[in-house]
N, C-alpha and C. Protein backbone atom coordinates (compact mmCIF):
# COMPACT_ATOMS: atom_id res chain seq x y z
N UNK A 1 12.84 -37.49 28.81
CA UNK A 1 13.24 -38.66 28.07
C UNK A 1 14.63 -38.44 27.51
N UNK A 2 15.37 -39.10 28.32
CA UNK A 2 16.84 -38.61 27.78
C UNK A 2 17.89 -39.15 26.51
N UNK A 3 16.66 -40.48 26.33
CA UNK A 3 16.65 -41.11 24.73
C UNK A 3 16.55 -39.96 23.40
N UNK A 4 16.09 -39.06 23.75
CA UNK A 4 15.57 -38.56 22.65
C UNK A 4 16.29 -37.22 22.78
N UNK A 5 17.62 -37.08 23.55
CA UNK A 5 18.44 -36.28 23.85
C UNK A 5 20.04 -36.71 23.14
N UNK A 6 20.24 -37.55 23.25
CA UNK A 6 21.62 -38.27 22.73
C UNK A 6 21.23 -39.66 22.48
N UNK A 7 22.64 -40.16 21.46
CA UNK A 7 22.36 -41.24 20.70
C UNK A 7 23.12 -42.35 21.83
N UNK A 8 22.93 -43.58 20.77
CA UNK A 8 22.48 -44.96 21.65
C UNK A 8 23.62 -44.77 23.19
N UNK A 9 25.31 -44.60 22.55
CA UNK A 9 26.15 -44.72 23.75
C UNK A 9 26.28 -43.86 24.75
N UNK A 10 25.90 -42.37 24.67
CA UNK A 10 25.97 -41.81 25.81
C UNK A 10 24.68 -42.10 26.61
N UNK A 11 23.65 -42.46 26.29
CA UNK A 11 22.34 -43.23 26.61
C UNK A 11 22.58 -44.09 27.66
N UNK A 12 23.17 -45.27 26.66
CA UNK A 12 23.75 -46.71 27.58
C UNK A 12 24.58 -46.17 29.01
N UNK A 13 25.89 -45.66 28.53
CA UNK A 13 26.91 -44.98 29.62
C UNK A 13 25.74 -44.15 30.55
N UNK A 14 24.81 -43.61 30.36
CA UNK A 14 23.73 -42.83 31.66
C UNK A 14 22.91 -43.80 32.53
N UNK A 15 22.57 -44.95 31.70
CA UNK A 15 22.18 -45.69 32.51
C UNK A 15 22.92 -46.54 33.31
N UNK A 16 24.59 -46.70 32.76
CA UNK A 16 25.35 -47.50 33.69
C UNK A 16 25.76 -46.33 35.26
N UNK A 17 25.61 -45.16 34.62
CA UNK A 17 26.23 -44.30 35.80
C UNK A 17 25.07 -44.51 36.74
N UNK A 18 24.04 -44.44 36.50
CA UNK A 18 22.73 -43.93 37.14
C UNK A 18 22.65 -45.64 38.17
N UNK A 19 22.86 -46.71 37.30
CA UNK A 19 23.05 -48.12 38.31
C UNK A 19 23.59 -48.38 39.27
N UNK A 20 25.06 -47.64 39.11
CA UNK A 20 26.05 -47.38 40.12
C UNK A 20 25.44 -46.56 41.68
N UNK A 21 23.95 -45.52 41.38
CA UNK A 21 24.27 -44.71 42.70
C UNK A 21 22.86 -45.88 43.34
N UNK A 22 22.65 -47.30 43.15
CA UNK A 22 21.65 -47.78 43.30
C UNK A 22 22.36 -47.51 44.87
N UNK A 23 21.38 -47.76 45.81
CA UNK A 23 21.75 -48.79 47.55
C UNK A 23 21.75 -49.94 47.09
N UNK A 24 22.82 -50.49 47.37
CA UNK A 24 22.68 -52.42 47.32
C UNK A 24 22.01 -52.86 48.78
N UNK A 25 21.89 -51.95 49.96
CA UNK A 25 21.34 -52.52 51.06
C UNK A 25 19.88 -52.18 50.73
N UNK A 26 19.04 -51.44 50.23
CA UNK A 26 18.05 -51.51 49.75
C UNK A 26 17.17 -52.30 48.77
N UNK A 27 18.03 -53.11 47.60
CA UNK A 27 18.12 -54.14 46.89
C UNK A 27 17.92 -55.54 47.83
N UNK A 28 19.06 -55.58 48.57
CA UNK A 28 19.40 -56.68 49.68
C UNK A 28 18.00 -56.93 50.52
N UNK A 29 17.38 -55.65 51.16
CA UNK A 29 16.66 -55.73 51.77
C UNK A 29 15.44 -56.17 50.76
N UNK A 30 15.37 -55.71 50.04
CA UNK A 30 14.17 -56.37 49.01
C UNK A 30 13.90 -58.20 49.17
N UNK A 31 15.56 -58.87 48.74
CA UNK A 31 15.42 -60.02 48.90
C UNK A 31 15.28 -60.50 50.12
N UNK A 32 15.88 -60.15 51.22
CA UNK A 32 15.68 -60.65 52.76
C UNK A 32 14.17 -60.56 52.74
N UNK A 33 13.50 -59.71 52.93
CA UNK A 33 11.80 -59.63 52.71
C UNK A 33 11.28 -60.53 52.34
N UNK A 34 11.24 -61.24 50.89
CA UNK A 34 10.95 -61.86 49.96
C UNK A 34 11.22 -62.95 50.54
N UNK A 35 12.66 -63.44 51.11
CA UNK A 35 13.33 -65.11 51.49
C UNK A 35 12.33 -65.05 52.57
N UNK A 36 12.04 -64.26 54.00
CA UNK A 36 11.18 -64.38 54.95
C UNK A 36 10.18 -64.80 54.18
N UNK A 37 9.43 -64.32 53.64
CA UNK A 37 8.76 -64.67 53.11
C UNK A 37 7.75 -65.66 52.74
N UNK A 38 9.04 -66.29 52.02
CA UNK A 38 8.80 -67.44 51.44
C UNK A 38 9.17 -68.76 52.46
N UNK A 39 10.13 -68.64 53.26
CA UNK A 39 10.70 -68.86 54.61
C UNK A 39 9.18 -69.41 55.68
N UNK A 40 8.27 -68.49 55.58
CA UNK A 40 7.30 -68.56 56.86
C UNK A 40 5.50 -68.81 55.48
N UNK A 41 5.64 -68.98 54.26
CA UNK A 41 4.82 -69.49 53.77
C UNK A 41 3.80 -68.67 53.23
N UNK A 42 4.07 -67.35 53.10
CA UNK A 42 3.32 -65.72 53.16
C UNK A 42 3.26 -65.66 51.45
N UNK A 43 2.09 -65.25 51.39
CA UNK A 43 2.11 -64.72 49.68
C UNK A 43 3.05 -63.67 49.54
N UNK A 44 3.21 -63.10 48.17
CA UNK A 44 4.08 -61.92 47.92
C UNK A 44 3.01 -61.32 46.41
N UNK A 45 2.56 -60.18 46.99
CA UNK A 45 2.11 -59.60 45.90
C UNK A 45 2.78 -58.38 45.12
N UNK A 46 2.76 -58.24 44.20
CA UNK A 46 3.15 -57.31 43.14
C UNK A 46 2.10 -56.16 42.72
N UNK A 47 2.66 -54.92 42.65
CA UNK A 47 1.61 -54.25 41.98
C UNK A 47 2.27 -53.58 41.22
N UNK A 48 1.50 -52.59 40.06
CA UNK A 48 2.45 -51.39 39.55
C UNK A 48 1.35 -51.00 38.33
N UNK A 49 1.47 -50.18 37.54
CA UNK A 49 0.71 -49.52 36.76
C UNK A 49 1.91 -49.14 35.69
N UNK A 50 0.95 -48.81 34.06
CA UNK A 50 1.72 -49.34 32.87
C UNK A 50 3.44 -49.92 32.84
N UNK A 51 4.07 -49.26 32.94
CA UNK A 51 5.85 -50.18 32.75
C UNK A 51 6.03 -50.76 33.97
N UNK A 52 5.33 -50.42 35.00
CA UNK A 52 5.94 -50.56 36.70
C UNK A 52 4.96 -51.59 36.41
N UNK A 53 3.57 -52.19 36.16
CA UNK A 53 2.79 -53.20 36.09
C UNK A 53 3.44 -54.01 35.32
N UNK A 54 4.20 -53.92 34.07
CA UNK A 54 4.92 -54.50 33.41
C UNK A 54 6.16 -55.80 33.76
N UNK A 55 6.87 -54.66 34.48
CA UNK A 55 7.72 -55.02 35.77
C UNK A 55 7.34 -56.26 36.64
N UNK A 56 6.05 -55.31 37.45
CA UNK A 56 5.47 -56.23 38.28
C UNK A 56 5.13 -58.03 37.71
N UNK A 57 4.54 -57.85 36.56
CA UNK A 57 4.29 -58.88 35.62
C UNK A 57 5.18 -59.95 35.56
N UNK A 58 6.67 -59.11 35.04
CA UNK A 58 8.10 -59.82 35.09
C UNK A 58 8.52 -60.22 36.29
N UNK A 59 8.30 -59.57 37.34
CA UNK A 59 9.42 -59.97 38.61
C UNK A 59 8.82 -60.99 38.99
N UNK A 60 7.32 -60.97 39.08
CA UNK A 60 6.31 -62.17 39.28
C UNK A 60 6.93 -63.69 38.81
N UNK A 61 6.73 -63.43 37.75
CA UNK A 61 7.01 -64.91 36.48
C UNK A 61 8.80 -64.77 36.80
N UNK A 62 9.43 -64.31 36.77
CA UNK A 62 10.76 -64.69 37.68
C UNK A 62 11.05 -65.18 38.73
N UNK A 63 10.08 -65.18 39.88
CA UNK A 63 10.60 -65.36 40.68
C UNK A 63 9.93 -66.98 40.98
N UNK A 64 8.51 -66.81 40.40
CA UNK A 64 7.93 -68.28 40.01
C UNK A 64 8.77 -69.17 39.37
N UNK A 65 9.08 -69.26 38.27
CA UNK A 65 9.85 -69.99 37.89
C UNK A 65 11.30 -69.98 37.88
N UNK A 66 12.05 -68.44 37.41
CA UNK A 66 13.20 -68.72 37.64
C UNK A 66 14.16 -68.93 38.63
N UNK A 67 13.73 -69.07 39.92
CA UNK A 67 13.77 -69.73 41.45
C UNK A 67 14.32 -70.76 41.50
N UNK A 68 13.49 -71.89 40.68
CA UNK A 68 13.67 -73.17 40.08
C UNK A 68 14.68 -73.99 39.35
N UNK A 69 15.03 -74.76 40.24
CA UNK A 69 16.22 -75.66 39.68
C UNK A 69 15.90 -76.29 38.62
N UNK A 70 16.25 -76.18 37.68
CA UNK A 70 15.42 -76.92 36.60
C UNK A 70 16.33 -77.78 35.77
N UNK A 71 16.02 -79.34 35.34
CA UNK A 71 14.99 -80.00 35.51
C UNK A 71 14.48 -80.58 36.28
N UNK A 72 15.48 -80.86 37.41
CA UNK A 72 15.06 -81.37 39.08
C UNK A 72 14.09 -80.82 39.71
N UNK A 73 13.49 -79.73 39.75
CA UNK A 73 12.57 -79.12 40.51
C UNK A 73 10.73 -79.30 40.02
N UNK A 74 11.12 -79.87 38.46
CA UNK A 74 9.68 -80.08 37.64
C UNK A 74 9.01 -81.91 38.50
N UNK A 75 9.89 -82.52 38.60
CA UNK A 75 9.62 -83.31 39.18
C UNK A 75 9.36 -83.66 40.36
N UNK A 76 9.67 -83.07 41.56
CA UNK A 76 9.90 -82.65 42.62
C UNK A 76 8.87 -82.28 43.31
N UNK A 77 7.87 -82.59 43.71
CA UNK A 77 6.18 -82.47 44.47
C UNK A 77 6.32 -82.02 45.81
N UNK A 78 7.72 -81.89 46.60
CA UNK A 78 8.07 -81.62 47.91
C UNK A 78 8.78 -79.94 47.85
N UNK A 79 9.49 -79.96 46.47
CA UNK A 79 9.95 -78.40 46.69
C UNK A 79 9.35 -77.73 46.93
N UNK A 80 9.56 -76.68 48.21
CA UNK A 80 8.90 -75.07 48.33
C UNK A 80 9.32 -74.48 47.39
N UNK A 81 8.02 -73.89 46.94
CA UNK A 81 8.18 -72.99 45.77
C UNK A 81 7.58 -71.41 46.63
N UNK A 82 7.97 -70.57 45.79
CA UNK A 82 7.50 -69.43 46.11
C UNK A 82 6.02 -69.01 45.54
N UNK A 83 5.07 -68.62 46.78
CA UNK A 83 4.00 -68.13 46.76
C UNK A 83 3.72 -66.58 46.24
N UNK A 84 3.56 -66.28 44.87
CA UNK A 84 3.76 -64.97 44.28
C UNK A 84 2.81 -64.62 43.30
N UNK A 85 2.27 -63.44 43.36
CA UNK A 85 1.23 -63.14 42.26
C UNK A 85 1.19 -61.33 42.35
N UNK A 86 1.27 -61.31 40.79
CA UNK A 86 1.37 -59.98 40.05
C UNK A 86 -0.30 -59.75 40.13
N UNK A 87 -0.75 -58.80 41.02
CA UNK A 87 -2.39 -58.41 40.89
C UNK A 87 -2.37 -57.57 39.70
N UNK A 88 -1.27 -57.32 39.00
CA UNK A 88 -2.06 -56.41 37.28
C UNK A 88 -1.89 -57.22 36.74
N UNK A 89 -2.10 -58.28 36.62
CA UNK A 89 -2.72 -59.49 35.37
C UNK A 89 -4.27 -60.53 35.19
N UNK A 90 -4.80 -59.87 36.17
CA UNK A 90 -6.22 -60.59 35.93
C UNK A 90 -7.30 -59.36 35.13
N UNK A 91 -6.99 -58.86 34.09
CA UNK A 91 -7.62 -57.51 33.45
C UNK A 91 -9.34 -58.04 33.62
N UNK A 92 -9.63 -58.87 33.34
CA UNK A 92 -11.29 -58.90 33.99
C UNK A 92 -11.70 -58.02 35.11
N UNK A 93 -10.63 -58.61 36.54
CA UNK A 93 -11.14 -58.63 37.37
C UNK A 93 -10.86 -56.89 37.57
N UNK A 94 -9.61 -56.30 37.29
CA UNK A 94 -9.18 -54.99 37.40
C UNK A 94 -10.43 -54.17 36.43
N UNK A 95 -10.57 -54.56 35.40
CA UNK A 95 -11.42 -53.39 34.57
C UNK A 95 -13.14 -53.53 35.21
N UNK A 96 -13.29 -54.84 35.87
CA UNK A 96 -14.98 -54.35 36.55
C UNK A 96 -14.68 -53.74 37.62
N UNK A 97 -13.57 -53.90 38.43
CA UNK A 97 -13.35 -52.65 39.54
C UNK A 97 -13.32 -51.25 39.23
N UNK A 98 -12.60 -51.05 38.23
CA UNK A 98 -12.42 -49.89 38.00
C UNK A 98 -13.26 -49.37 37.31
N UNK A 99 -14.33 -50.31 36.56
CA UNK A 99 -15.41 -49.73 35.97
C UNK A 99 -16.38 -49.25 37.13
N UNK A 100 -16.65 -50.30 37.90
CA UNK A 100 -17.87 -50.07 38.75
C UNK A 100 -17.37 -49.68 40.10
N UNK A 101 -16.44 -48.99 40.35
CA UNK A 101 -16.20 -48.63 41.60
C UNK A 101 -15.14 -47.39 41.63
N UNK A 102 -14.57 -47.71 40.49
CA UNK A 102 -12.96 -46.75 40.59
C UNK A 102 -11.39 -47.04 40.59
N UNK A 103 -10.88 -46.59 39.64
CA UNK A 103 -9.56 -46.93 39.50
C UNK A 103 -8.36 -47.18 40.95
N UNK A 104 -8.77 -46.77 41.78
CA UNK A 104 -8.09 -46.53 42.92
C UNK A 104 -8.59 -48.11 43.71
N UNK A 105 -9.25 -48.38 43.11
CA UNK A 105 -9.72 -49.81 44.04
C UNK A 105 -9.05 -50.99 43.31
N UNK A 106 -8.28 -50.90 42.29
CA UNK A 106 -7.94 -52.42 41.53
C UNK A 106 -7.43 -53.25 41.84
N UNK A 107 -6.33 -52.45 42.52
CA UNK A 107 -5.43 -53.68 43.51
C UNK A 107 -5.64 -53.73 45.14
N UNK A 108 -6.39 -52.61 45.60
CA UNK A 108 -6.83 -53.00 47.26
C UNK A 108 -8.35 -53.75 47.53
N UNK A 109 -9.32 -54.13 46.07
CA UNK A 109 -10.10 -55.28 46.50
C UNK A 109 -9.36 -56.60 46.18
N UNK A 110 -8.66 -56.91 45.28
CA UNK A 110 -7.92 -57.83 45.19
C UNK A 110 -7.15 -58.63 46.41
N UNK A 111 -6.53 -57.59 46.90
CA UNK A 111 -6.17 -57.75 48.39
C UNK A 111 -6.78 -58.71 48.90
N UNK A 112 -8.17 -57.72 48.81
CA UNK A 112 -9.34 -57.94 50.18
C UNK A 112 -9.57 -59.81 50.12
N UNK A 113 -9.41 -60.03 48.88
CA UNK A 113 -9.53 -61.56 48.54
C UNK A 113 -8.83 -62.27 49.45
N UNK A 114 -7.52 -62.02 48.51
CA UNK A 114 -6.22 -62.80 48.50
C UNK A 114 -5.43 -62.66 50.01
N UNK A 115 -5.29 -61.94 50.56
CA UNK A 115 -4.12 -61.41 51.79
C UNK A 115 -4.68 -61.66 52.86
N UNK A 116 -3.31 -61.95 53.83
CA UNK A 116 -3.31 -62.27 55.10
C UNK A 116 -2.34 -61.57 55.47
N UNK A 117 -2.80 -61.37 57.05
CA UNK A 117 -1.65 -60.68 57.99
C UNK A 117 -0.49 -61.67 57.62
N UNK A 118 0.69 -61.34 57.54
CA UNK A 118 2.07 -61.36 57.46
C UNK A 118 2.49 -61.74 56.21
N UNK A 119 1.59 -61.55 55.02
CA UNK A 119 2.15 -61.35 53.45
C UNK A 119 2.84 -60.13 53.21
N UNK A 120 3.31 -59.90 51.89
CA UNK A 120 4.19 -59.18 51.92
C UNK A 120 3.67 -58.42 50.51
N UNK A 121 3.43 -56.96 50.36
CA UNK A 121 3.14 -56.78 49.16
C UNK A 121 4.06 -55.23 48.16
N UNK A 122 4.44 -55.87 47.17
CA UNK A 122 5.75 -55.01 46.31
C UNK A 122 5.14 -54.05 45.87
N UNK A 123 4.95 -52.93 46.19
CA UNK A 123 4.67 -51.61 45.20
C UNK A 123 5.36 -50.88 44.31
N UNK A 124 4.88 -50.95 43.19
CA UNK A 124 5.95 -50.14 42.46
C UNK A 124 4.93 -49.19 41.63
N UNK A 125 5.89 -48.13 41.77
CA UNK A 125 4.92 -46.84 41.18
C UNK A 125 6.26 -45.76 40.90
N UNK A 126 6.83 -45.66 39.88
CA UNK A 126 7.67 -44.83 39.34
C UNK A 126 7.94 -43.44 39.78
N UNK A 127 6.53 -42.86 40.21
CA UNK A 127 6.24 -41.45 40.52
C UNK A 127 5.93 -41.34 42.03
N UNK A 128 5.84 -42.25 42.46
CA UNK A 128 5.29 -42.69 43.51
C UNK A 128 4.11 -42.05 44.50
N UNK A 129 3.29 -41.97 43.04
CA UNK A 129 1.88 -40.94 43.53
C UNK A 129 0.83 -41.59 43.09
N UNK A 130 0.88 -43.43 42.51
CA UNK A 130 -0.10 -43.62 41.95
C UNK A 130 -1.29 -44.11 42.78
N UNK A 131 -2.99 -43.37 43.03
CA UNK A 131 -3.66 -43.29 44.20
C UNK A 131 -3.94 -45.09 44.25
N UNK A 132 -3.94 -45.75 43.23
CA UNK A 132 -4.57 -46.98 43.41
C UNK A 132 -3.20 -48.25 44.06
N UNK A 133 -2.20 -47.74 43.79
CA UNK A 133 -1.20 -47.91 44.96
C UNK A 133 -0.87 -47.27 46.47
N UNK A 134 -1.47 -45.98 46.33
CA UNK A 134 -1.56 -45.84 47.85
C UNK A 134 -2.23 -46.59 48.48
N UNK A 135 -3.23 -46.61 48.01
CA UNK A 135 -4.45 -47.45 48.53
C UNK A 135 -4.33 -48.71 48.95
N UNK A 136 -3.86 -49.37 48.06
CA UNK A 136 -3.19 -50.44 48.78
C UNK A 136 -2.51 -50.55 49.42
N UNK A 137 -1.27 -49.84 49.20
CA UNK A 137 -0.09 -49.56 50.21
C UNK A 137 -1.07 -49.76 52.17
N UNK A 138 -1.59 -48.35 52.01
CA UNK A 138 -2.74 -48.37 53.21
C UNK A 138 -2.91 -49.10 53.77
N UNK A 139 -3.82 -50.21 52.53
CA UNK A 139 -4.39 -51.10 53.54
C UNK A 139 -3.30 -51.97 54.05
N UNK A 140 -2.95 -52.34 52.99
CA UNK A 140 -2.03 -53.23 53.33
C UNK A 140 -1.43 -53.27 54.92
N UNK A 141 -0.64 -52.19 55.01
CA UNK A 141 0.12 -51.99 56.93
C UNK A 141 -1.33 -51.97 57.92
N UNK A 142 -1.99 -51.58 57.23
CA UNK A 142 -3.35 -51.69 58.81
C UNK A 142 -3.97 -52.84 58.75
N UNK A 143 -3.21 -53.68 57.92
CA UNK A 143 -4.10 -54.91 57.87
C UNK A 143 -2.94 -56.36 58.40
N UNK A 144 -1.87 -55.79 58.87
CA UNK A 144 -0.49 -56.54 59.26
C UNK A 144 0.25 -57.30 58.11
N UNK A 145 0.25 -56.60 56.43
CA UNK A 145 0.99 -57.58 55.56
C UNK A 145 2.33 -56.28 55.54
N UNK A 146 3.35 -57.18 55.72
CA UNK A 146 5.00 -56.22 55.08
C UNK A 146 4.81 -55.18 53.68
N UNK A 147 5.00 -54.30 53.61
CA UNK A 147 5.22 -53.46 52.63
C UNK A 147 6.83 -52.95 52.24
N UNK A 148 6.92 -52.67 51.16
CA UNK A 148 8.19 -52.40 50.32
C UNK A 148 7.75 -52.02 49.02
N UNK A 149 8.08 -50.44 48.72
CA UNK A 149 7.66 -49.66 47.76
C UNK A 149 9.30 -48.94 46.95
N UNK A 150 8.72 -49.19 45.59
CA UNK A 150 9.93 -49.46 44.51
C UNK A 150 9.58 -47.88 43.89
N UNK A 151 10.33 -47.02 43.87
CA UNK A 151 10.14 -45.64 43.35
C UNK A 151 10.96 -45.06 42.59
N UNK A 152 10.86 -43.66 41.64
CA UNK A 152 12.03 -42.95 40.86
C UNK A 152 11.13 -41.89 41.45
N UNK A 153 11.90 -41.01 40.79
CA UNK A 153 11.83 -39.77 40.79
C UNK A 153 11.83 -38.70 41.79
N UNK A 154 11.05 -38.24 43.04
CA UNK A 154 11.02 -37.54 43.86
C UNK A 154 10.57 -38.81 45.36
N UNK A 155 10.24 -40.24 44.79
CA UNK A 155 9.72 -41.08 45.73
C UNK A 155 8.52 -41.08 45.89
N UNK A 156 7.92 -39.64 46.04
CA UNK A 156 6.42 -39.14 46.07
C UNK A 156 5.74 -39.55 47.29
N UNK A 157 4.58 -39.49 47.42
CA UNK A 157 3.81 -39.79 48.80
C UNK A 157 4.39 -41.32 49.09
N UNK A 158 4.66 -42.06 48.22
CA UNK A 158 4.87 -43.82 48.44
C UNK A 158 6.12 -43.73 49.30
N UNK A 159 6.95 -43.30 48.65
CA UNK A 159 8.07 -42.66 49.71
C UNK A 159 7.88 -42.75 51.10
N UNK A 160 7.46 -41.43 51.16
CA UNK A 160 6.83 -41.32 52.73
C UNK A 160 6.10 -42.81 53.42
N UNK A 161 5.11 -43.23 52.61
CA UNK A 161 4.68 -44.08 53.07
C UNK A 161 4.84 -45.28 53.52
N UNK A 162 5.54 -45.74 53.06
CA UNK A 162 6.72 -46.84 52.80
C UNK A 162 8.08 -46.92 52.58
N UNK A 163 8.19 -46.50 53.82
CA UNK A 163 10.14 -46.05 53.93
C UNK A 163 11.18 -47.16 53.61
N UNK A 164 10.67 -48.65 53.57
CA UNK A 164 11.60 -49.57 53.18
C UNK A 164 11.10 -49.76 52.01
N UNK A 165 12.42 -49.76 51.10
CA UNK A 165 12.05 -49.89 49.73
C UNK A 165 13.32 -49.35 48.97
N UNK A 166 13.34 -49.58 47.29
CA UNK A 166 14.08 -49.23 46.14
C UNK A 166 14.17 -47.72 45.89
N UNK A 167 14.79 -47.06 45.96
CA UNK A 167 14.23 -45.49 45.27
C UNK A 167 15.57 -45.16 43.92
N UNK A 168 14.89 -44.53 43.24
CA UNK A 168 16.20 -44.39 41.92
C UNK A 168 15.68 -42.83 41.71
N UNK A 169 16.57 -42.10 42.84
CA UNK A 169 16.18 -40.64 41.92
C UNK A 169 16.32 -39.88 40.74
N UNK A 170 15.57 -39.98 39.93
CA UNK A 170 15.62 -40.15 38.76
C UNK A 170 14.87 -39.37 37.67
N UNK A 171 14.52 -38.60 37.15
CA UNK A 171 13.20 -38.23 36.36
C UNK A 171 13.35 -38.20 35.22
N UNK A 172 13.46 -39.49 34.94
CA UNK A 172 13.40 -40.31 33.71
C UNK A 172 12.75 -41.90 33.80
N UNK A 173 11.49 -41.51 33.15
CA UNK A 173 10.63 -43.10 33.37
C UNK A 173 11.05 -43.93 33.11
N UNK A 174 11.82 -44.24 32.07
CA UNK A 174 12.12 -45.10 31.41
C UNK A 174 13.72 -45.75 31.81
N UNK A 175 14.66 -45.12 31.86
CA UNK A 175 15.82 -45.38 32.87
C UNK A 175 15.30 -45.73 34.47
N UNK A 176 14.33 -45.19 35.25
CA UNK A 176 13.93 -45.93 36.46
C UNK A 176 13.24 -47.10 36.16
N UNK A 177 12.47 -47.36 35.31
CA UNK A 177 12.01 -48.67 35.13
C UNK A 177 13.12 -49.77 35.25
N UNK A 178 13.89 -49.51 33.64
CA UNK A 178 15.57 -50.21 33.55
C UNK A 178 15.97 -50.48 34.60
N UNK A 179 16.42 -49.66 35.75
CA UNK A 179 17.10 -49.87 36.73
C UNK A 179 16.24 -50.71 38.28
N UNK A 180 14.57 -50.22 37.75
CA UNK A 180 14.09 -51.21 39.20
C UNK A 180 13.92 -52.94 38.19
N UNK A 181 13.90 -52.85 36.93
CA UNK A 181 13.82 -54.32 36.65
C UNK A 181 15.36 -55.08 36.68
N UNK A 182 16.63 -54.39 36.46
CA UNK A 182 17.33 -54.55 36.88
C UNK A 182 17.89 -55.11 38.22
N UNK A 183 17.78 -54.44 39.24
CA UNK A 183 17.49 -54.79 40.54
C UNK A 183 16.94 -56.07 40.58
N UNK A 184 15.91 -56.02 40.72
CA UNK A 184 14.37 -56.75 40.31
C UNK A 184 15.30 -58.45 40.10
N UNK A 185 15.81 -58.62 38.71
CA UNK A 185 16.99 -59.80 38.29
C UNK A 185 17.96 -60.12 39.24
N UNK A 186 18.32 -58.63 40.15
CA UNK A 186 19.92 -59.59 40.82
C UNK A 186 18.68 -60.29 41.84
N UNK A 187 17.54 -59.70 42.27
CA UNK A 187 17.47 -60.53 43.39
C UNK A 187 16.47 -62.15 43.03
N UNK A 188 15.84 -62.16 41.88
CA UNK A 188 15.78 -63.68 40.77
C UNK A 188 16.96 -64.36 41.51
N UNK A 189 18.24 -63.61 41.18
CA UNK A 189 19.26 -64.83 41.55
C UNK A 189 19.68 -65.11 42.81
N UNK A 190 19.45 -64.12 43.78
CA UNK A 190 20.03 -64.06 45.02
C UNK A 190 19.07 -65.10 45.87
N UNK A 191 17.64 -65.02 45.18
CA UNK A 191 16.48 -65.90 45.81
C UNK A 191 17.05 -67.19 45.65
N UNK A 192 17.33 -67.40 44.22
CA UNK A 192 17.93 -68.79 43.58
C UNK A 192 19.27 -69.99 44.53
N UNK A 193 19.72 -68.59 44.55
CA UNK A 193 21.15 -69.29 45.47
C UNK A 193 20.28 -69.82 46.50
N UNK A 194 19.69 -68.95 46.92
CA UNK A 194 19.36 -69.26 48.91
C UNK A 194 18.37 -70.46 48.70
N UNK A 195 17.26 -70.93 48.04
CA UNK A 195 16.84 -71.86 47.81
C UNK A 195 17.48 -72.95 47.05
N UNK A 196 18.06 -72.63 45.56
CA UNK A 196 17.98 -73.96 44.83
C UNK A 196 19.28 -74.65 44.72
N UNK A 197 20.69 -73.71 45.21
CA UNK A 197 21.24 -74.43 44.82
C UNK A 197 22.13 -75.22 46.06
């Protein structure tokens, strides 16, 4: 935690350096994914666990609404909107999975619901070892939906597993979060252009 190492400005200045070594073609590729996407009519799911679920939460409700031309688009019954859902926000449905089956199942029965071959689903897992994101990850490619996994630190098995994707090498939770929600915003707008305006 490098907060708790130096005060607020050399802090700030670490996280601007650390923004700088992002890939913008990895970013880029995030949104190309996403525009297909939305392009051919495919859900887009989100996953992630505590700040990366957080994330997930946010990029969700961004891309839902802030997509949106607004106030023209509230009225508007013909706009394509984007098909998107954060699976860590139905806590019912996650805590009887994980009660009665196992933490590793929360977001790959959810799936089992929701997904079709050629959806697209966002993993984000900081460490990129979290098992109830592998798991999905998994199914996900043997089941024909796009994968793209958002990582810090060493990348971890998600890495491997999912070679297209965000990575912020990093080992600092809290600065990789910053920097994948970061990301996360330019492409809010990059979606925005290509649809709304």
């Amino acid at each position: 935690m490098l907060g708790s190492e130096m005060p607020p400005r050399p802090f700030l200045e670490r996280i601007g350096q650390e923004l700088l070594k992002v890939d913008p073609a990895e970013v880029q590729l995030l949104a190309d994914m996403m525009f297909a996407a939305y392009q051919n009519g495919n859900m887009i799911f989100v996953i992630g666990n505590g700040g990366s679920g957080s994330n997930a939460s946010h990029f969700c409700e961004d891309i839902g609404k802030g997509t949106l031309k607004l106030p023209d688009d509230l009225t508007n019954d013909t706009k394509k909107r984007f098909r998107i859902l954060s699976l860590t926000d139905n806590t019912p449905y996650i805590l009887a999975w994980g009660n009665d089956e196992g933490f590793d199942r929360v977001f790959l029965e959810q799936l089992r619901n929701l997904a079709s071959p050629g959806d697209l689903l966002i993993a984000i897992s900081g460490s990129g070892n979290s098992q109830n994101i592998l798991c999905a990850v998994e199914w996900a490619q043997k089941r024909g939906l796009g994968t793209y996994g958002v990582t810090g630190f060493t990348g971890g098995k998600l890495r491997t597993l999912c070679p297209q994707g965000l990575h912020v090498p990093l080992s600092d939770m809290g600065i990789v979060e910053t920097i994948h929600l970061a990301a996360f915003h330019w492409v809010v707008d990059d979606l925005y252009r290509r649809i709304s305006m």
